[in-house]
C-alpha atoms as a PDB file:
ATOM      1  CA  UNK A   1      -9.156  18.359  23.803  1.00  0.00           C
ATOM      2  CA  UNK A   2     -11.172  15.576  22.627  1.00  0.00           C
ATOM      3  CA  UNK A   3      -8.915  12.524  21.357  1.00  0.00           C
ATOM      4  CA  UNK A   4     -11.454  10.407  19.606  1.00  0.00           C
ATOM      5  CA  UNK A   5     -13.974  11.061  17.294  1.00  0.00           C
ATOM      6  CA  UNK A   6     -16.910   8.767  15.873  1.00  0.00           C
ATOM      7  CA  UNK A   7     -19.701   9.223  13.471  1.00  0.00           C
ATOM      8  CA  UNK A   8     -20.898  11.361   9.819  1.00  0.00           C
ATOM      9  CA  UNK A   9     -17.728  12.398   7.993  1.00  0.00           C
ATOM     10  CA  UNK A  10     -17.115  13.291   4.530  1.00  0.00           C
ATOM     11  CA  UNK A  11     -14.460  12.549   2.626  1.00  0.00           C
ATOM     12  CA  UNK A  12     -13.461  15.016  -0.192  1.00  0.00           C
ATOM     13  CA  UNK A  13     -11.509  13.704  -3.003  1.00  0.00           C
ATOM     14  CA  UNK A  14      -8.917  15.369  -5.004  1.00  0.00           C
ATOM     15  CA  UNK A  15     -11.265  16.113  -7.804  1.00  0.00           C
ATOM     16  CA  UNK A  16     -13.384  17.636  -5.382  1.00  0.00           C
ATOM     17  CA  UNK A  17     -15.977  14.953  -4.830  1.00  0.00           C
ATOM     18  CA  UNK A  18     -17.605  14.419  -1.688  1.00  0.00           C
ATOM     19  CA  UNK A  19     -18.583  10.741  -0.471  1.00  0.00           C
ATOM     20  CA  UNK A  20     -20.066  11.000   3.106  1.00  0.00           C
ATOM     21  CA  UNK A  21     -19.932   8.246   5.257  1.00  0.00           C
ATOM     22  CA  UNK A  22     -19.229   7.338   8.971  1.00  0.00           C
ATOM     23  CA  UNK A  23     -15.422   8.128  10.947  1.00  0.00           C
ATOM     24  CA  UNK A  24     -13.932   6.504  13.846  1.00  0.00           C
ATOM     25  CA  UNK A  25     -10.749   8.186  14.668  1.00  0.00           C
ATOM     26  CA  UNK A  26      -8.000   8.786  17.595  1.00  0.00           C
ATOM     27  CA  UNK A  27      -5.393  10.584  18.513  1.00  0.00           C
ATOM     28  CA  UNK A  28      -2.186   8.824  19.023  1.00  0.00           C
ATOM     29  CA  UNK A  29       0.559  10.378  20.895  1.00  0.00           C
ATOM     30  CA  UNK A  30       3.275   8.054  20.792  1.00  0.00           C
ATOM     31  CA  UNK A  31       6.808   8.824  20.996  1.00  0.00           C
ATOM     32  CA  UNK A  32       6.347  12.255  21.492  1.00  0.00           C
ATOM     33  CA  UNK A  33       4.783  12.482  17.492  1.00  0.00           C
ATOM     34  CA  UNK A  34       1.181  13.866  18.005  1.00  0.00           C
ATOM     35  CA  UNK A  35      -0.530  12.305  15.557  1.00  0.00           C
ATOM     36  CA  UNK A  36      -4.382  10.492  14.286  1.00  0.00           C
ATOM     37  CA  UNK A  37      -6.155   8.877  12.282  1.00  0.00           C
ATOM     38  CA  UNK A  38      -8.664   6.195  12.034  1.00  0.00           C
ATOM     39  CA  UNK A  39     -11.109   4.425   9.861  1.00  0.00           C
ATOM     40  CA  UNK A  40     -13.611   5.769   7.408  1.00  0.00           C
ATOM     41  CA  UNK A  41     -16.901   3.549   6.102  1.00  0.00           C
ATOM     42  CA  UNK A  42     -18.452   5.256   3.073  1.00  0.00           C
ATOM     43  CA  UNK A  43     -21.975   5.378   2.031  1.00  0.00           C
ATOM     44  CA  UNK A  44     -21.205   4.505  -1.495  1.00  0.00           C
ATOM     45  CA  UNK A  45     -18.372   3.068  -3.758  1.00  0.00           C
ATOM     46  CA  UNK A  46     -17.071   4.714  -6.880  1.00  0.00           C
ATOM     47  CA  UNK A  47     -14.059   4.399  -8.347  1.00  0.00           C
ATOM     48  CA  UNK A  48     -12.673   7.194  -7.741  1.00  0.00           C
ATOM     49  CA  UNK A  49     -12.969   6.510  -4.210  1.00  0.00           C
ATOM     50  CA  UNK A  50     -11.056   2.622  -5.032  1.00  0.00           C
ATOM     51  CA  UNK A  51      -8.660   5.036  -6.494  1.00  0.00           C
ATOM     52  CA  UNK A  52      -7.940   7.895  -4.066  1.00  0.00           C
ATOM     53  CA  UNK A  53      -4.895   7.418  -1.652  1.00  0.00           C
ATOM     54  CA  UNK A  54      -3.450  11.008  -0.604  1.00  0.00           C
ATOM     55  CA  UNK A  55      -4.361  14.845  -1.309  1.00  0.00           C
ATOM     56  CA  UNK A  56      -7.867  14.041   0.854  1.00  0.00           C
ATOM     57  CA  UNK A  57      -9.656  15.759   3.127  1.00  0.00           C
ATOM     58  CA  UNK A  58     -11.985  14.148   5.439  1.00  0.00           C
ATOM     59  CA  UNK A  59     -14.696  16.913   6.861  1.00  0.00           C
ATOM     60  CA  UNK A  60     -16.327  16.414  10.065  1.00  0.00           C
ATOM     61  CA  UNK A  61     -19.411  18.534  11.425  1.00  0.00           C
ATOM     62  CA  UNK A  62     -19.388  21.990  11.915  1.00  0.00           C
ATOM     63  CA  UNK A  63     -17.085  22.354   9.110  1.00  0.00           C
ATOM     64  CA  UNK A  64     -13.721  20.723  10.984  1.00  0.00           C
ATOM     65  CA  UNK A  65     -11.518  19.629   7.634  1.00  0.00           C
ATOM     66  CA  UNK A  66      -7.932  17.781   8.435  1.00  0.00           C
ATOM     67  CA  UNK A  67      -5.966  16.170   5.371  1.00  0.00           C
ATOM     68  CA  UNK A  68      -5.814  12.346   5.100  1.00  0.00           C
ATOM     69  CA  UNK A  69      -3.655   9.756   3.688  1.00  0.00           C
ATOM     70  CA  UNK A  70      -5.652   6.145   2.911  1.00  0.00           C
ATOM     71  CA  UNK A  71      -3.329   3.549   4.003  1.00  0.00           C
ATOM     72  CA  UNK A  72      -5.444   0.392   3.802  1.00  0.00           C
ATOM     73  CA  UNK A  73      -9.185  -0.309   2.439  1.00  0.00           C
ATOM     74  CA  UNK A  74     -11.063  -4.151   3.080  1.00  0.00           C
ATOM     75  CA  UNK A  75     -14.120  -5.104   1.881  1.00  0.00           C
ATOM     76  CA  UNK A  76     -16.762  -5.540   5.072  1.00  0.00           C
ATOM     77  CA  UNK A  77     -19.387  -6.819   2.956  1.00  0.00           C
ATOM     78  CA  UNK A  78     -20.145  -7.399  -0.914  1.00  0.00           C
ATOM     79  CA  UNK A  79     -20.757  -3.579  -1.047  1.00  0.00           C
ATOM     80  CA  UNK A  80     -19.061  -2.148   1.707  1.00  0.00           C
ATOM     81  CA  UNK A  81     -15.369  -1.395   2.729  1.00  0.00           C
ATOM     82  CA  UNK A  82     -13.398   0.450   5.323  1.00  0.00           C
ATOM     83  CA  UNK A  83     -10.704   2.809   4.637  1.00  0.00           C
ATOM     84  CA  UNK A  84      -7.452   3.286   7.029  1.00  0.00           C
ATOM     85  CA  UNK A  85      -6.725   6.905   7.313  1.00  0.00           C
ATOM     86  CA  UNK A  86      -3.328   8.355   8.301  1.00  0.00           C
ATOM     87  CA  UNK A  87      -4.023  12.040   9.492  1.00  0.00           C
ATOM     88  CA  UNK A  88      -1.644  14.709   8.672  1.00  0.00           C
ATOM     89  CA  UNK A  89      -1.201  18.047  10.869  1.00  0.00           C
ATOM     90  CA  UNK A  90      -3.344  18.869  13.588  1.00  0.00           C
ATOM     91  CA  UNK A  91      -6.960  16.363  14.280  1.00  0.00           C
ATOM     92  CA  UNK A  92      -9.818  18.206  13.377  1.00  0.00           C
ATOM     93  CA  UNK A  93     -11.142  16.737  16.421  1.00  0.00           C
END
């Protein structure tokens, strides 16, 4: 089993919107809690995305979905941020 993942993701909003962008994400087995998440860079910003914070689902290629919580989002640049993702249930990875 593969315990990091890194490149084209989408993340699918509550409303149903998709905003693809690029993932870097790892397992994290501490504790005895299996558990992931990451970081998520979208391609564009809407506000809808400034908004979103649980419900999400972040899809990875060949169709691997896993539900996401943002925890965190920076700016990188004057239009750019990065999420923090907290995965829930099993890494589609």
């Amino acid at each position: 089993m593969t315990t990091t993942y890194s490149g084209p993701a989408r993340l699918i909003l509550v409303d149903g919107a998709c905003i693809s962008g690029m993932a870097s994400l790892s397992t994290n087995q501490r504790g005895g809690l299996n558990g992931w998440g990451g970081t998520f860079r979208p391609d564009e910003i809407t506000t809808e995305l400034r908004n979103a914070a649980q419900g999400l689902q972040l899809e990875l290629p060949y169709d691997r979905v896993g539900t996401v919580t943002v925890t965190g989002m920076r700016k990188l640049l004057a239009t750019q941020v990065l999420m923090s993702l907290a995965g829930l249930g099993p890494a589609p990875f």
